[in-house]
N, C-alpha and C. Protein backbone atom coordinates (compact mmCIF):
# COMPACT_ATOMS: atom_id res chain seq x y z
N UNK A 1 -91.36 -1.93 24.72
CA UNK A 1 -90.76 -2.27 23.44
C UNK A 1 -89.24 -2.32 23.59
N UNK A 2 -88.54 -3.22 22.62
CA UNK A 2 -87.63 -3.48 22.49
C UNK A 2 -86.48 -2.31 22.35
N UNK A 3 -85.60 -2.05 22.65
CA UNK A 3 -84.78 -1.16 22.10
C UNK A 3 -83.87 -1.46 20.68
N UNK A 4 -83.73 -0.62 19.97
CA UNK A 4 -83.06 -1.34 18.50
C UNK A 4 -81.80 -0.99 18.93
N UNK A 5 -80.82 -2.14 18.61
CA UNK A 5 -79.54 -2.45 19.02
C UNK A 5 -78.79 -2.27 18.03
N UNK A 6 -77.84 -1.38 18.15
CA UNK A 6 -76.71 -0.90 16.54
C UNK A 6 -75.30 -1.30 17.09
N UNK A 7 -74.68 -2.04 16.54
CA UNK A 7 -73.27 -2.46 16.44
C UNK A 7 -72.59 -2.04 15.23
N UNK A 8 -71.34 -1.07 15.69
CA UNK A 8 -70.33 -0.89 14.26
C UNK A 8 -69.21 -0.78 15.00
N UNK A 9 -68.66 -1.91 15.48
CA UNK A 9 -67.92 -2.03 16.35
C UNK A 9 -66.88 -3.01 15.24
N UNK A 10 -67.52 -3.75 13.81
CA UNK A 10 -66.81 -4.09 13.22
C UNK A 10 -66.62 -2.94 11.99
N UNK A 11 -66.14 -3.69 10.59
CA UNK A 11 -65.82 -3.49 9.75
C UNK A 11 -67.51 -3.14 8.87
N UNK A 12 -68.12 -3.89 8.92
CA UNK A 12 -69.80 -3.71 8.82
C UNK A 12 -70.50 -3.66 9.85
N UNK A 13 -71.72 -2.08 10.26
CA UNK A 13 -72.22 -2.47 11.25
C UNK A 13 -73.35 -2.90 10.87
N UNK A 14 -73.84 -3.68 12.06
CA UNK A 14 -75.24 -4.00 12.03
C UNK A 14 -76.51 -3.65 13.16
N UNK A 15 -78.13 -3.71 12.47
CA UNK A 15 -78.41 -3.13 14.13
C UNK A 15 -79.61 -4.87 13.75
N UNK A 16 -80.34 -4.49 14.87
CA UNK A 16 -80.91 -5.48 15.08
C UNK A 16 -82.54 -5.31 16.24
N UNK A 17 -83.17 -5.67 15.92
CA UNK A 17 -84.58 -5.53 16.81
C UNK A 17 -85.46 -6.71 16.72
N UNK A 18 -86.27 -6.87 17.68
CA UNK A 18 -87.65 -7.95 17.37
C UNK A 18 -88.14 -7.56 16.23
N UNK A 19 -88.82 -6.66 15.83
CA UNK A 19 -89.74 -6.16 15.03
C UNK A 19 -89.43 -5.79 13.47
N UNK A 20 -89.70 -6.53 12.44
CA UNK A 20 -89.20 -5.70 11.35
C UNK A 20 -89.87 -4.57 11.05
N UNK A 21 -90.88 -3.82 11.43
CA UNK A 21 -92.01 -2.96 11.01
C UNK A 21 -90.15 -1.76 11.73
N UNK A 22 -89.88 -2.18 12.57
CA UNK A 22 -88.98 -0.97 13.68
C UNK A 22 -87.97 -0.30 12.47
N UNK A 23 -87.06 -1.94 11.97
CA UNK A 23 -85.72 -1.48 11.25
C UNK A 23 -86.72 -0.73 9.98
N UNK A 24 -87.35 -0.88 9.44
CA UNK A 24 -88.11 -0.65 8.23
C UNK A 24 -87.95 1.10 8.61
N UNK A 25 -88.97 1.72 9.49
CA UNK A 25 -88.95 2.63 10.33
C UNK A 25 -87.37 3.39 10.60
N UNK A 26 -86.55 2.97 10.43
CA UNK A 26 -85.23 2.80 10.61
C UNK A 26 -84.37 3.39 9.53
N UNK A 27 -84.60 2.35 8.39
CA UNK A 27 -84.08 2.70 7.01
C UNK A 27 -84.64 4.26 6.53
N UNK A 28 -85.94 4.12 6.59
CA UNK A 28 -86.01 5.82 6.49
C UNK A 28 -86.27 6.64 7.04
N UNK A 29 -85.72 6.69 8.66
CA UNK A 29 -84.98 7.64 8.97
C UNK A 29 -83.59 7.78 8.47
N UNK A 30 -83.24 6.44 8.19
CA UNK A 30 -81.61 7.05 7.79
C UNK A 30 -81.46 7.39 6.26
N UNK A 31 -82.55 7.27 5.23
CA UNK A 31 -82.51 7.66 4.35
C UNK A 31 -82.77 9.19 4.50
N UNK A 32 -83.73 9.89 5.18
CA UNK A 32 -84.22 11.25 5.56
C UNK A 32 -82.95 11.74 5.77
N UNK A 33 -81.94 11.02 6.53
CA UNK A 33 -80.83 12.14 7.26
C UNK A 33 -79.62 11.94 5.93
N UNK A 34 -80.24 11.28 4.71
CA UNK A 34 -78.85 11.14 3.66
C UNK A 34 -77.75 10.20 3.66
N UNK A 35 -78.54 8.95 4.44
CA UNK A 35 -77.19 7.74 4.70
C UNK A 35 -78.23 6.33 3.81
N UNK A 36 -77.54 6.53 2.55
CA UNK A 36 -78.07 5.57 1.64
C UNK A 36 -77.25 4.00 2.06
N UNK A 37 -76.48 3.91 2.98
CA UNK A 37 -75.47 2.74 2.33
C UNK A 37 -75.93 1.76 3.07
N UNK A 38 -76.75 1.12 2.97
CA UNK A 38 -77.60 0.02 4.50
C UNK A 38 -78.07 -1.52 3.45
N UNK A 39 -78.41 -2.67 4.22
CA UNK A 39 -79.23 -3.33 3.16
C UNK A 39 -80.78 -3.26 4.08
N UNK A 40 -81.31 -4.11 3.23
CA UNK A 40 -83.11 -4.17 3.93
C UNK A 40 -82.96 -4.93 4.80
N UNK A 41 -83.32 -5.26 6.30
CA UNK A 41 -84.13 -6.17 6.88
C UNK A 41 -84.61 -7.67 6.50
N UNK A 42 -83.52 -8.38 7.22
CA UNK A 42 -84.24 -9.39 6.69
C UNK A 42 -84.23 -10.26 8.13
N UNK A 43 -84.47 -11.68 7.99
CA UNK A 43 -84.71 -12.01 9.53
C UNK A 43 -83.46 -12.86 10.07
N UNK A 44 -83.37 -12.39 11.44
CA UNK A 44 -81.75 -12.63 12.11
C UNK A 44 -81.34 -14.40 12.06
N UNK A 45 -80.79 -14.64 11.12
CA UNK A 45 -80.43 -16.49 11.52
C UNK A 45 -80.03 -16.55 12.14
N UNK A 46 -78.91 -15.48 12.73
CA UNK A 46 -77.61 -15.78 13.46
C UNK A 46 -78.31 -16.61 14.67
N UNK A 47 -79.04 -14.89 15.14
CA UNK A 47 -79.55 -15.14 16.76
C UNK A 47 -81.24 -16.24 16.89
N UNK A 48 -81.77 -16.85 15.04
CA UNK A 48 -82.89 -17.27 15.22
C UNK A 48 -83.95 -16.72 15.56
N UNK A 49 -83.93 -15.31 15.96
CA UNK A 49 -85.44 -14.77 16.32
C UNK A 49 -85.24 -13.15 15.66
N UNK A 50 -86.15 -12.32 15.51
CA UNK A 50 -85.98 -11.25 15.48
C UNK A 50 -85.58 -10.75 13.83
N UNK A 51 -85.06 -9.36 13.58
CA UNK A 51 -84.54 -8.87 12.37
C UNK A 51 -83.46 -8.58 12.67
N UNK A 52 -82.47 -7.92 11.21
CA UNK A 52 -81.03 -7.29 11.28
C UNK A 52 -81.29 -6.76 9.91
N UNK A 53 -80.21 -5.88 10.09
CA UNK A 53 -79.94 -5.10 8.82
C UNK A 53 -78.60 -4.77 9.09
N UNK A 54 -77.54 -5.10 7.69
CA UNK A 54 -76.49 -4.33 8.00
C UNK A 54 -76.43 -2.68 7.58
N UNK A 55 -75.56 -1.91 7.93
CA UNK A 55 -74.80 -0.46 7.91
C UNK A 55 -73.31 -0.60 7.30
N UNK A 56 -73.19 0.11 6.01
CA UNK A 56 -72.57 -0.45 4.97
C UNK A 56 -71.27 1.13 4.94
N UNK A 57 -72.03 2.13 5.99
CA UNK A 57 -71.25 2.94 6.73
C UNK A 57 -71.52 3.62 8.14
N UNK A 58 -70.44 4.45 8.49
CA UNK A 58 -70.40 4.21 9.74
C UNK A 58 -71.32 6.14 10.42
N UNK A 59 -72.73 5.18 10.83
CA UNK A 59 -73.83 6.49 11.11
C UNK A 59 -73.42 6.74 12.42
N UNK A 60 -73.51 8.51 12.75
CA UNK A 60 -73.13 9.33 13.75
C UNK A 60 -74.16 8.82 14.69
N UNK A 61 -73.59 8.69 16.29
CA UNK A 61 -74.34 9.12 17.66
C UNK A 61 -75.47 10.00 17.45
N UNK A 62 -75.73 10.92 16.80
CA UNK A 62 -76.29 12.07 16.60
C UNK A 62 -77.91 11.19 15.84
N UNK A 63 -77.68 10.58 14.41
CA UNK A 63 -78.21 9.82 13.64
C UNK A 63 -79.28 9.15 14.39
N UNK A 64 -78.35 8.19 14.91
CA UNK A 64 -79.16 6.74 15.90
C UNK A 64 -80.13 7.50 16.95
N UNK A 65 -79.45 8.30 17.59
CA UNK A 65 -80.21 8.50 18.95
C UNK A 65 -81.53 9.57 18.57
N UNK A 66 -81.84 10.61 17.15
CA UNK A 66 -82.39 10.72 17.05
C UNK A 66 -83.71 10.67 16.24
N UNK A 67 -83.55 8.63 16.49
CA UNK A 67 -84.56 7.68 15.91
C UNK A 67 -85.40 7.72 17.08
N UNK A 68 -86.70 7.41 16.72
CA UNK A 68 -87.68 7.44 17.49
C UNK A 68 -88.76 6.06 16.90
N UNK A 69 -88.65 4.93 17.71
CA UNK A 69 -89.75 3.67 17.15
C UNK A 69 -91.32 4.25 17.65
């Protein structure tokens, strides 16, 4: 499986995966840990394949890494 890819390297981050079932999976974990500020999943135009969701703030190392797909 894919690894889910998180960028907040801008001003909005975003993460991104094949799978929407993953980011879904995703959102609440980061709702569980108290980080409401995200939108839903929807499917990536940019890159044409896959999902994204943006991060509307900026979630700890700590957060991400202890997501589990």
């Amino acid at each position: 499986m894919s690894a889910l890819e998180v960028d907040q390297s801008g001003e909005i981050g975003h993460v991104h995966h094949p799978q929407r079932q993953v980011l879904i999976d995703f959102m609440n974990h980061l709702k569980s840990s108290g980080v409401l500020k995200f939108s839903y999943p929807m499917p990536d135009q940019e890159r044409g394949e896959g999902w994204m969701m943006f991060l509307y703030v900026r979630i700890s190392e700590e957060i991400i890494n202890s997501f589990e797909a």
